[in-house]
N, C-alpha and C. Protein backbone atom coordinates (compact mmCIF):
# COMPACT_ATOMS: atom_id res chain seq x y z
N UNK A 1 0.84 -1.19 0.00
CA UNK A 1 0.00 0.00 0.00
C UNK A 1 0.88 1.23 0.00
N UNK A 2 0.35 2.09 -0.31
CA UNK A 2 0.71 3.49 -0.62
C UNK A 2 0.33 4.64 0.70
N UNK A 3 0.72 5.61 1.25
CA UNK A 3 0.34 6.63 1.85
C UNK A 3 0.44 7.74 1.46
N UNK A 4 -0.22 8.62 1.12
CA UNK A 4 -0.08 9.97 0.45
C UNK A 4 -0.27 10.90 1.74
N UNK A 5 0.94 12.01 1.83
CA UNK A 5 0.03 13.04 2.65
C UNK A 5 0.60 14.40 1.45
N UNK A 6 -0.77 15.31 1.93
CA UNK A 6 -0.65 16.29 0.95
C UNK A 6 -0.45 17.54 1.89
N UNK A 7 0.79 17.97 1.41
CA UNK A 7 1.39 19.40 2.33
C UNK A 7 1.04 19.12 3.90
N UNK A 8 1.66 17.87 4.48
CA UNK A 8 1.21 17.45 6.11
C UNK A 8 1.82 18.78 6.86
N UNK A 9 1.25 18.87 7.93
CA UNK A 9 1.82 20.30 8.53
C UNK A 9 2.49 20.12 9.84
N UNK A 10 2.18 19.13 10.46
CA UNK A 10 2.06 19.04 12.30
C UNK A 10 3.63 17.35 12.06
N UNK A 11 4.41 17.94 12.83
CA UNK A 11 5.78 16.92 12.52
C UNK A 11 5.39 16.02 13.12
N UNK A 12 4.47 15.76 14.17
CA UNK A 12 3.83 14.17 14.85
C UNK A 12 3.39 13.88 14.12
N UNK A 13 2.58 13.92 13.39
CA UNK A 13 1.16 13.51 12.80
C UNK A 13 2.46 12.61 11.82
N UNK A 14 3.14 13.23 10.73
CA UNK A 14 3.83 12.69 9.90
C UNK A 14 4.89 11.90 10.27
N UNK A 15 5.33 12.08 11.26
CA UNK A 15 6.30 11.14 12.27
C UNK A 15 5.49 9.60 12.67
N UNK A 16 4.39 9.47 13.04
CA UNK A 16 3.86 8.76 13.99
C UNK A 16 3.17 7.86 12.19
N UNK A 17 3.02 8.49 11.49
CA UNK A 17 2.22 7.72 10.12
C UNK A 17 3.88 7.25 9.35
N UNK A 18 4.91 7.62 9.77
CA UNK A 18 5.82 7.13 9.27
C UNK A 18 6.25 5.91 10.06
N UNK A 19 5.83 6.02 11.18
CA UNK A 19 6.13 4.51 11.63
C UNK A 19 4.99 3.46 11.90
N UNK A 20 3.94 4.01 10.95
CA UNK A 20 2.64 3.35 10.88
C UNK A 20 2.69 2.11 9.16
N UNK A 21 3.75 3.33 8.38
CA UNK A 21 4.47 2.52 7.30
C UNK A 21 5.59 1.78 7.59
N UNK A 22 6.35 2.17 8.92
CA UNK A 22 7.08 0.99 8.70
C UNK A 22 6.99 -0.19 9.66
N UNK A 23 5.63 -0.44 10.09
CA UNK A 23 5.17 -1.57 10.91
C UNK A 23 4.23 -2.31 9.68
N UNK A 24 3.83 -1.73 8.51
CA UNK A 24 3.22 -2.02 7.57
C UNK A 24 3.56 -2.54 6.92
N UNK A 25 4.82 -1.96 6.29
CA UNK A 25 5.58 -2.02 4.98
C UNK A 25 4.96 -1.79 3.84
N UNK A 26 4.19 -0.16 4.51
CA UNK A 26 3.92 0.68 3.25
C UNK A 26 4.52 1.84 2.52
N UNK A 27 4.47 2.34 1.98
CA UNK A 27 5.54 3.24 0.95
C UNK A 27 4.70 4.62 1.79
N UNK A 28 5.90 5.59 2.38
CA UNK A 28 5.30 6.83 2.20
C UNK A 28 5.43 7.99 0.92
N UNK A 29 4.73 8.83 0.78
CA UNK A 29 4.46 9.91 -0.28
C UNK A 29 4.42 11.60 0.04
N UNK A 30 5.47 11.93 0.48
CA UNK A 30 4.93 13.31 1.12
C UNK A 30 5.54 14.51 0.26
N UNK A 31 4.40 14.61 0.24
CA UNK A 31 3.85 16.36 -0.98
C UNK A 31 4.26 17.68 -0.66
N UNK A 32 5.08 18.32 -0.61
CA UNK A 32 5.23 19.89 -0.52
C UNK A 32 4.39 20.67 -1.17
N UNK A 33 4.41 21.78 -0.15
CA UNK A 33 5.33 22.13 0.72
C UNK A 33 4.95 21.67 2.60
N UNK A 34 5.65 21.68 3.02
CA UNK A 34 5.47 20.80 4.31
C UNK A 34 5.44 22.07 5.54
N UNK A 35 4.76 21.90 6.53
CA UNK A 35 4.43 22.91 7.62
C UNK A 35 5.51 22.70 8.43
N UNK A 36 7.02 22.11 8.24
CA UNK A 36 8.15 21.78 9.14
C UNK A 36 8.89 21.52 7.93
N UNK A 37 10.51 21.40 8.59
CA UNK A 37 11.33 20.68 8.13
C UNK A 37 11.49 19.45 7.95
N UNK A 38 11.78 18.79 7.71
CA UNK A 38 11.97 17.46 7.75
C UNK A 38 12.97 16.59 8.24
N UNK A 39 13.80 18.01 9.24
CA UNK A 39 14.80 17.36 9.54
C UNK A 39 14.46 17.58 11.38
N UNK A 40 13.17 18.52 11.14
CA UNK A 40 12.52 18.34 12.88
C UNK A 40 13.02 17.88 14.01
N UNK A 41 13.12 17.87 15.38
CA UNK A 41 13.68 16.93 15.83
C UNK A 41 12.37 16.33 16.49
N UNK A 42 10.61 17.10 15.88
CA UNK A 42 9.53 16.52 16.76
C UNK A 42 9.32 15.53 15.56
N UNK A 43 9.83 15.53 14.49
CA UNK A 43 8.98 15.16 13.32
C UNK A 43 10.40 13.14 13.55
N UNK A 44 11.59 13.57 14.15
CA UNK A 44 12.33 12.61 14.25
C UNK A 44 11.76 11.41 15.15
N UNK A 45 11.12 12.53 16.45
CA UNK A 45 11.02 11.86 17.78
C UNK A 45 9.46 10.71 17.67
N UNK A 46 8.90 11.39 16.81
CA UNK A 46 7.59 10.74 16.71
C UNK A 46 7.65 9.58 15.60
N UNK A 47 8.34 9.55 14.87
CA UNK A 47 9.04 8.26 14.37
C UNK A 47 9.88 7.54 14.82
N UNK A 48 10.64 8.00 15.85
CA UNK A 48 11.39 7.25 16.63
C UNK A 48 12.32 6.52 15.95
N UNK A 49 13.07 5.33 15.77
CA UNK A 49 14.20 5.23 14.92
C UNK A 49 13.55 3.61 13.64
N UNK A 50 12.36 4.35 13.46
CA UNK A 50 11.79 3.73 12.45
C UNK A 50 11.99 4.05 10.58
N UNK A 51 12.05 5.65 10.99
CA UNK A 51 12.64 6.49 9.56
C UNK A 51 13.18 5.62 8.56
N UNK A 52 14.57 4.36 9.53
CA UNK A 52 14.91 3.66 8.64
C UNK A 52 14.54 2.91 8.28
N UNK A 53 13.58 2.05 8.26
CA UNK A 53 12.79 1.82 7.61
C UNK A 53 11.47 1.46 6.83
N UNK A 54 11.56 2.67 6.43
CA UNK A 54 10.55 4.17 5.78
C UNK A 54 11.05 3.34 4.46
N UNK A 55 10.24 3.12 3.20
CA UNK A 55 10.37 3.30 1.95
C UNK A 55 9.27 4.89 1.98
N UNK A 56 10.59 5.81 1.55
CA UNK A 56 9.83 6.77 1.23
C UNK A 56 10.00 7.75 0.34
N UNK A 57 8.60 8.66 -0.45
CA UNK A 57 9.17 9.65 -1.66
C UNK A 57 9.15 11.08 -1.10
N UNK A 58 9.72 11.74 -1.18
CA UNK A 58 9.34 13.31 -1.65
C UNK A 58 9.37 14.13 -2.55
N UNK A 59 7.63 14.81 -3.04
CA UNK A 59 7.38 15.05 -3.76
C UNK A 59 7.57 16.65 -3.59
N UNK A 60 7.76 17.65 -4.86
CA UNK A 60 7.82 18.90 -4.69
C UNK A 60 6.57 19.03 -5.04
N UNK A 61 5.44 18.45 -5.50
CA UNK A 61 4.12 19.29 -5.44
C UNK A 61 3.51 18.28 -5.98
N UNK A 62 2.28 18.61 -5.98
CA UNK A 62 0.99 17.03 -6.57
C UNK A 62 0.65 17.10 -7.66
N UNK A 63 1.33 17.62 -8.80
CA UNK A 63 1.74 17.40 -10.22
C UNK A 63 2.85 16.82 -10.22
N UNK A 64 4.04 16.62 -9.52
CA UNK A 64 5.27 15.88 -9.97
C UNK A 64 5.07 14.53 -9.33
N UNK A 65 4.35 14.52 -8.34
CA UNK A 65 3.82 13.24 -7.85
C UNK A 65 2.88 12.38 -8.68
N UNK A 66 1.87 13.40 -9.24
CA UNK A 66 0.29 12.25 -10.15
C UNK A 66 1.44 12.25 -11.35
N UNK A 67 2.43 12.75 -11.94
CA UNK A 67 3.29 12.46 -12.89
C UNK A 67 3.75 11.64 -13.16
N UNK A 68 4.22 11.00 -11.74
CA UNK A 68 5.14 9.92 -11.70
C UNK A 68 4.59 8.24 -11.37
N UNK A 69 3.04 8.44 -10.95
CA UNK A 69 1.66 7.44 -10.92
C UNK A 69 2.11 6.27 -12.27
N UNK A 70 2.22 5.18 -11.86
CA UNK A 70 1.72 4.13 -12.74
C UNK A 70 0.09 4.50 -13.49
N UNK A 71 -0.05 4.10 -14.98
CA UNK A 71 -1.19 4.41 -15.41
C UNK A 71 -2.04 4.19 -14.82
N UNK A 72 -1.91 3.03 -14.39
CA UNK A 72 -3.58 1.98 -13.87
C UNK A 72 -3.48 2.34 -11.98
N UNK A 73 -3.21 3.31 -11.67
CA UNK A 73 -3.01 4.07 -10.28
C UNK A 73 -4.24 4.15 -9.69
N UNK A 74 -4.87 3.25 -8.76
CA UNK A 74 -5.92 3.72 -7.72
C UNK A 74 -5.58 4.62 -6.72
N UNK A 75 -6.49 5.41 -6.69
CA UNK A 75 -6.30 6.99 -5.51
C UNK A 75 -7.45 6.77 -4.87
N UNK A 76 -7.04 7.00 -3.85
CA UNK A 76 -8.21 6.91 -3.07
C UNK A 76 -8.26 8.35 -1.98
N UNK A 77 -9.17 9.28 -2.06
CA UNK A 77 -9.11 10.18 -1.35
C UNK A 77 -10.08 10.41 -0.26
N UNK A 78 -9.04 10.44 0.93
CA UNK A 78 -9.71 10.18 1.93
C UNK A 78 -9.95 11.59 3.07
N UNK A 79 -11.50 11.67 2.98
CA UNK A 79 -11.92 13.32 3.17
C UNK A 79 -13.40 12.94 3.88
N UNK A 80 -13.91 14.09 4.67
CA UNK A 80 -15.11 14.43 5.18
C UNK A 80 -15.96 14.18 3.61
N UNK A 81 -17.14 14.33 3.82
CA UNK A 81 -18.16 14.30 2.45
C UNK A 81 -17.76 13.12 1.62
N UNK A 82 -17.42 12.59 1.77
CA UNK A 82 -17.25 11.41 0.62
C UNK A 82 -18.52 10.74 0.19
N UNK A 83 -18.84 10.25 -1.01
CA UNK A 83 -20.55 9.85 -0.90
C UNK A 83 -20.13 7.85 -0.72
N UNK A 84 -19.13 7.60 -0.15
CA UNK A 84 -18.85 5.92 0.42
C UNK A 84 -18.04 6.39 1.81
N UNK A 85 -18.19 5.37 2.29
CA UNK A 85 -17.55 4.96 3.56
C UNK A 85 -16.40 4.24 3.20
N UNK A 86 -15.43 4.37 3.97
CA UNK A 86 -13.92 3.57 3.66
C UNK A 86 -14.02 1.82 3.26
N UNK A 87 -14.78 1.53 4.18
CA UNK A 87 -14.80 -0.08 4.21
C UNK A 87 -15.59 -0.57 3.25
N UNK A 88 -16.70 -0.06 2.03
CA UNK A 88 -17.59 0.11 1.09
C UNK A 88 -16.75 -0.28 -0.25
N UNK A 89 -14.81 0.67 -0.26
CA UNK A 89 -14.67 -0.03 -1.21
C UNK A 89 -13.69 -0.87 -1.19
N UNK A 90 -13.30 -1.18 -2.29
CA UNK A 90 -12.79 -2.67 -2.37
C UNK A 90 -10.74 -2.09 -2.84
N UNK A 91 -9.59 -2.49 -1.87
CA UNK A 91 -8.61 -2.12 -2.11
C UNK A 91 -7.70 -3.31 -2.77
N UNK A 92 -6.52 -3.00 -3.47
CA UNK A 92 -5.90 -4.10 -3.82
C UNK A 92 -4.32 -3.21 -3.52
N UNK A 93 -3.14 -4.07 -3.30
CA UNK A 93 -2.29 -4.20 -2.84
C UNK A 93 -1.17 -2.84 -3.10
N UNK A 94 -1.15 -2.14 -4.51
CA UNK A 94 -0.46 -0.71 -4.84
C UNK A 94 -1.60 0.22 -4.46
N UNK A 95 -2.65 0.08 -4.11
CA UNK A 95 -3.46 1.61 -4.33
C UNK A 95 -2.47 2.83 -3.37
N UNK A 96 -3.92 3.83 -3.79
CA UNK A 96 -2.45 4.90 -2.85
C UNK A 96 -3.68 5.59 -1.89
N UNK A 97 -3.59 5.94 -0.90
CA UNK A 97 -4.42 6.54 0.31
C UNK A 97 -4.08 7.89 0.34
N UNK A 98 -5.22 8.82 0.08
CA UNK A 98 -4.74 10.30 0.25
C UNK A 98 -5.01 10.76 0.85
N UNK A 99 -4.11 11.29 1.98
CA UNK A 99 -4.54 12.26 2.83
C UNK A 99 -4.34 13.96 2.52
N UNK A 100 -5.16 14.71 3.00
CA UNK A 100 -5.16 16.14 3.12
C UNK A 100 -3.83 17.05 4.17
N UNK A 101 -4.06 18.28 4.22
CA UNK A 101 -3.60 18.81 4.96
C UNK A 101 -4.36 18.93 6.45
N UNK A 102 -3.34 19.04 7.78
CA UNK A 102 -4.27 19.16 9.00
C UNK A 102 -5.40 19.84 8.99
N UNK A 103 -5.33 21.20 8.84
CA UNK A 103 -6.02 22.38 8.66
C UNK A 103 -6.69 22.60 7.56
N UNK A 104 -6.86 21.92 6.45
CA UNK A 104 -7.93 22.34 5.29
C UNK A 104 -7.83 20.88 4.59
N UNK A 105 -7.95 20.08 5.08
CA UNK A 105 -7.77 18.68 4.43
C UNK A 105 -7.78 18.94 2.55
N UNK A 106 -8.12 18.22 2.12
CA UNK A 106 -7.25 17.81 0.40
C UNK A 106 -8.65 19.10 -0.39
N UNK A 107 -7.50 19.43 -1.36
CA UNK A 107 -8.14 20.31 -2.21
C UNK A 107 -9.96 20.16 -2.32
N UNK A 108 -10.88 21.09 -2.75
CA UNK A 108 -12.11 20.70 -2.93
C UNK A 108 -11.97 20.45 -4.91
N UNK A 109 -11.31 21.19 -5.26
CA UNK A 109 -11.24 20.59 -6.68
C UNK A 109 -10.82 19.09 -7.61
N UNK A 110 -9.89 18.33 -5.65
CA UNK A 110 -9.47 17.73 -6.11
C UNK A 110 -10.07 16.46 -6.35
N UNK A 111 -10.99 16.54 -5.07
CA UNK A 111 -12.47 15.69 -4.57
C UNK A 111 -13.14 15.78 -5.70
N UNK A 112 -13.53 16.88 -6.04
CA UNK A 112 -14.96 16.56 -7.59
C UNK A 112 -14.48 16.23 -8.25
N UNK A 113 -13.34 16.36 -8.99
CA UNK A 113 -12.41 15.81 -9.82
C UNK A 113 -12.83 13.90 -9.86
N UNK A 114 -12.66 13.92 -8.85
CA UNK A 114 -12.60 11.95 -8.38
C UNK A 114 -13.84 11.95 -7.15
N UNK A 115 -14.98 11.73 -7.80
CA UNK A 115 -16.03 11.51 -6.88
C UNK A 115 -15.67 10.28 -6.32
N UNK A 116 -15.70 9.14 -7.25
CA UNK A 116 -15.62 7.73 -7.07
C UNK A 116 -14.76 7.07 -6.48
N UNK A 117 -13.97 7.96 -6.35
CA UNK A 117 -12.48 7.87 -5.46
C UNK A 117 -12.77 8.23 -3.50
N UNK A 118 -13.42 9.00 -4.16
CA UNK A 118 -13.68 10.07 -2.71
C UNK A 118 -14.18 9.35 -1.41
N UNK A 119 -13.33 8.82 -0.54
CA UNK A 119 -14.18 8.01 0.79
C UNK A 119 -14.25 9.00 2.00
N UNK A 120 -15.13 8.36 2.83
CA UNK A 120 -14.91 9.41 4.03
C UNK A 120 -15.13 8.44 5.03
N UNK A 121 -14.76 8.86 6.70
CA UNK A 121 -14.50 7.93 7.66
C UNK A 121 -15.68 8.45 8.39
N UNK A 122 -16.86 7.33 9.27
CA UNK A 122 -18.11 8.36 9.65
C UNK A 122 -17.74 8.83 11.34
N UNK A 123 -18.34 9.86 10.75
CA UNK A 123 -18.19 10.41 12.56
C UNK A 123 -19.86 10.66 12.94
N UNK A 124 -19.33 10.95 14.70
CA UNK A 124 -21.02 10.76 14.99
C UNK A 124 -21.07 11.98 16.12
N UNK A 125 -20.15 12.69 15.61
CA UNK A 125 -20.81 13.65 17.04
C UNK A 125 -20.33 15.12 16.11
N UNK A 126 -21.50 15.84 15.65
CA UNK A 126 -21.29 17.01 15.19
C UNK A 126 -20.93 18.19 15.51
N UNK A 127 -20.71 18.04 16.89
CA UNK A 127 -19.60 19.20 17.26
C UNK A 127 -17.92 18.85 17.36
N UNK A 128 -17.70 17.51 16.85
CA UNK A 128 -16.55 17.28 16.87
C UNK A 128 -15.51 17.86 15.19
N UNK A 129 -14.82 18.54 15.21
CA UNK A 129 -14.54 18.66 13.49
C UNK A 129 -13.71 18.02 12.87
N UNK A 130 -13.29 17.30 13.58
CA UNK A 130 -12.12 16.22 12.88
C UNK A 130 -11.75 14.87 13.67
N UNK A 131 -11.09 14.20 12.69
CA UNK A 131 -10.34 12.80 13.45
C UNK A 131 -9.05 13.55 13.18
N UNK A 132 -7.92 12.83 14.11
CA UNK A 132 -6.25 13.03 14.17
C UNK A 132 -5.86 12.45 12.71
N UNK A 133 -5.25 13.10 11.87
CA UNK A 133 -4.76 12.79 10.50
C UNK A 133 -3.91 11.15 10.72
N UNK A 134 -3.12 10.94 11.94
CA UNK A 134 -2.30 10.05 12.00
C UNK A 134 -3.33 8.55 12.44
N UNK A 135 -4.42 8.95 13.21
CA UNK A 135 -5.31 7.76 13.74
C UNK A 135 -6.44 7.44 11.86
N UNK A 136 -7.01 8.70 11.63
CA UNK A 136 -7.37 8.42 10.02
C UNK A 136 -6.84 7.33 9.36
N UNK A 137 -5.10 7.78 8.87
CA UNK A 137 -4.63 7.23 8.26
C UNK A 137 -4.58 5.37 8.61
N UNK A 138 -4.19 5.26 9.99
CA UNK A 138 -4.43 3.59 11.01
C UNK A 138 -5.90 3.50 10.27
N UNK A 139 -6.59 3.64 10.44
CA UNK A 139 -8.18 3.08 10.39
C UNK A 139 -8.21 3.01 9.00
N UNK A 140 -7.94 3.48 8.10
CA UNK A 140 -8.00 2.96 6.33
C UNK A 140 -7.16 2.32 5.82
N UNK A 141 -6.08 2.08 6.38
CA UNK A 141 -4.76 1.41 5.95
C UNK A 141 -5.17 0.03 6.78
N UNK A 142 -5.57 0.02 7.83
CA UNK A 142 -5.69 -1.23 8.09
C UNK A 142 -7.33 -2.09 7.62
N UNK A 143 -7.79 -1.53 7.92
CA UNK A 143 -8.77 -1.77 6.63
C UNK A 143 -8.71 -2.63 5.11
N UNK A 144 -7.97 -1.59 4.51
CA UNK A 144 -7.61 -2.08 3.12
C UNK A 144 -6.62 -3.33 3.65
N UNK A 145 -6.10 -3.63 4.24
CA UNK A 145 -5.07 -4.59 4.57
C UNK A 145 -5.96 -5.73 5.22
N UNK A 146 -6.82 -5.49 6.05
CA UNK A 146 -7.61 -6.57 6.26
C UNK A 146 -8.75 -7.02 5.25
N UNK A 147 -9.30 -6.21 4.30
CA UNK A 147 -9.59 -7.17 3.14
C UNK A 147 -8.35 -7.48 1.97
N UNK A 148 -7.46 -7.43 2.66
CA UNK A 148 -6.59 -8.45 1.28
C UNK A 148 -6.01 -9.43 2.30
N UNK A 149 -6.22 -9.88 3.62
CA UNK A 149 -6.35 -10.88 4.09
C UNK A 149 -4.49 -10.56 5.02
N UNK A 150 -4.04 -9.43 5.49
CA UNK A 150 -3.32 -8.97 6.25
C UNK A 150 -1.89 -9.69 5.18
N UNK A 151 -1.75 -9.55 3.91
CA UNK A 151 -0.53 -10.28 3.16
C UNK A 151 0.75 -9.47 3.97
N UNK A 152 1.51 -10.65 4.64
CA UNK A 152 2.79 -10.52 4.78
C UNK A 152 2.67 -10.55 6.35
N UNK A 153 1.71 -10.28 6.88
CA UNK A 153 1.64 -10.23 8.35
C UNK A 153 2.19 -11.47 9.49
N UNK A 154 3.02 -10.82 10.04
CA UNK A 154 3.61 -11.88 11.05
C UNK A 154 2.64 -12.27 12.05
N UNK A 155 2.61 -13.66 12.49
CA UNK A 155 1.71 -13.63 13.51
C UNK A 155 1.95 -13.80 14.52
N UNK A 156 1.36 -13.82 15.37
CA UNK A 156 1.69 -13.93 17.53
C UNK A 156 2.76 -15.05 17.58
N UNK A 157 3.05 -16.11 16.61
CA UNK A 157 4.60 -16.73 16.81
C UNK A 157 5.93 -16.34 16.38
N UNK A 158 5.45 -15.44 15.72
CA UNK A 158 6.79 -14.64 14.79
C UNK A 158 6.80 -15.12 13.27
N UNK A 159 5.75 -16.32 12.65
CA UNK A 159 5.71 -16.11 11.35
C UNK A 159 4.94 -15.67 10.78
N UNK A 160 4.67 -15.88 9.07
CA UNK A 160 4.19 -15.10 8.32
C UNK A 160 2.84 -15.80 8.57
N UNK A 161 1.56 -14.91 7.83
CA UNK A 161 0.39 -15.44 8.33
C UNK A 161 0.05 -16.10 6.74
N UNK A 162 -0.69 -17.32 6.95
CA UNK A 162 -0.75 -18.02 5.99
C UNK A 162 -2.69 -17.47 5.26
N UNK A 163 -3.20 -16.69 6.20
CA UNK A 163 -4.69 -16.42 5.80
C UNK A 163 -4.90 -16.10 3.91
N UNK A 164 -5.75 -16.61 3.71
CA UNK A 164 -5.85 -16.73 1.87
C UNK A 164 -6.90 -15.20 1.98
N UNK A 165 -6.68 -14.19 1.50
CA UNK A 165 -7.19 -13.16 1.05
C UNK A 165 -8.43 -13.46 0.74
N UNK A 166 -10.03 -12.87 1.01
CA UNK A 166 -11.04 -13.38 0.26
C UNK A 166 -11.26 -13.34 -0.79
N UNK A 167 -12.32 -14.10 -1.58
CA UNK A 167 -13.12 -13.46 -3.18
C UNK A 167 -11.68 -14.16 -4.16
């Protein structure tokens, strides 16, 4: 799997999803321009000494990134309003998970653009305005990973899990 964050701002949030890829062994994607450095020492601490290994890109902007997309590229953008729920659709093993920025999550042009793409995570209390970008990202990534049947996952003995993916 893929993780996209688009212009992430808060050095935990991107720290803590970087070692969410590398308990995964998913690819990160991070989009400029970024609300920190990257050489942080909050953005270090919240990855803790996982960074290494991080398979990860950096992109100078989300044209040099959709540039560099395999043709047959599933996106999946993951935003408030979505007209599906995360678990509704169906993931396979390269897609890519997009996240927004903290503060104004992912473009609105970029959403109509890709209705069909567009998921959202439900919330139930309307004075609340958001989920944590880094807990988001856990709840759709593992998701998509539990319908392809957790491939590669070690289990409570230390080996690989033999579960056959459904369908």
């Amino acid at each position: 799997m893929n993780l996209v964050l688009v212009e992430p701002e808060i050095p935990p949030n991107t720290g803590n999803i970087a070692r969410l890829c590398a308990a995964t062994r998913s690819q990160l994607h991070l989009i400029e321009p970024f609300g920190f450095k990257l050489d942080d020492k909050t953005l270090k601490r919240a990855g803790m000494d996982y960074w290494q290994q991080v398979a990860w890109h950096r992109w100078r902007n989300w044209q040099a990134f959709a540039a560099a997309l395999p043709k047959q590229a599933q996106l999946w953008y993951v935003e408030c309003g979505g007209p599906q729920y995360y678990n509704e659709v169906y993931y396979e093993a390269n897609d890519y998970l997009v996240f927004g920025r903290e503060t104004a999550g992912l473009p609105r042009t970029l959403l109509e653009q890709n209705p069909k793409s567009w998921i959202q995570i439900p919330m139930f209390n309307p004075e609340s305005r958001s989920l944590n970008l880094a807990n988001c990202a856990a709840i759709v990534l593992y998701e998509a990973l539990r319908q392809m049947g957790y491939p590669g996952c070690l289990n409570d003995r230390g080996g690989v899990s033999s579960h056959t993916p459904p369908g």
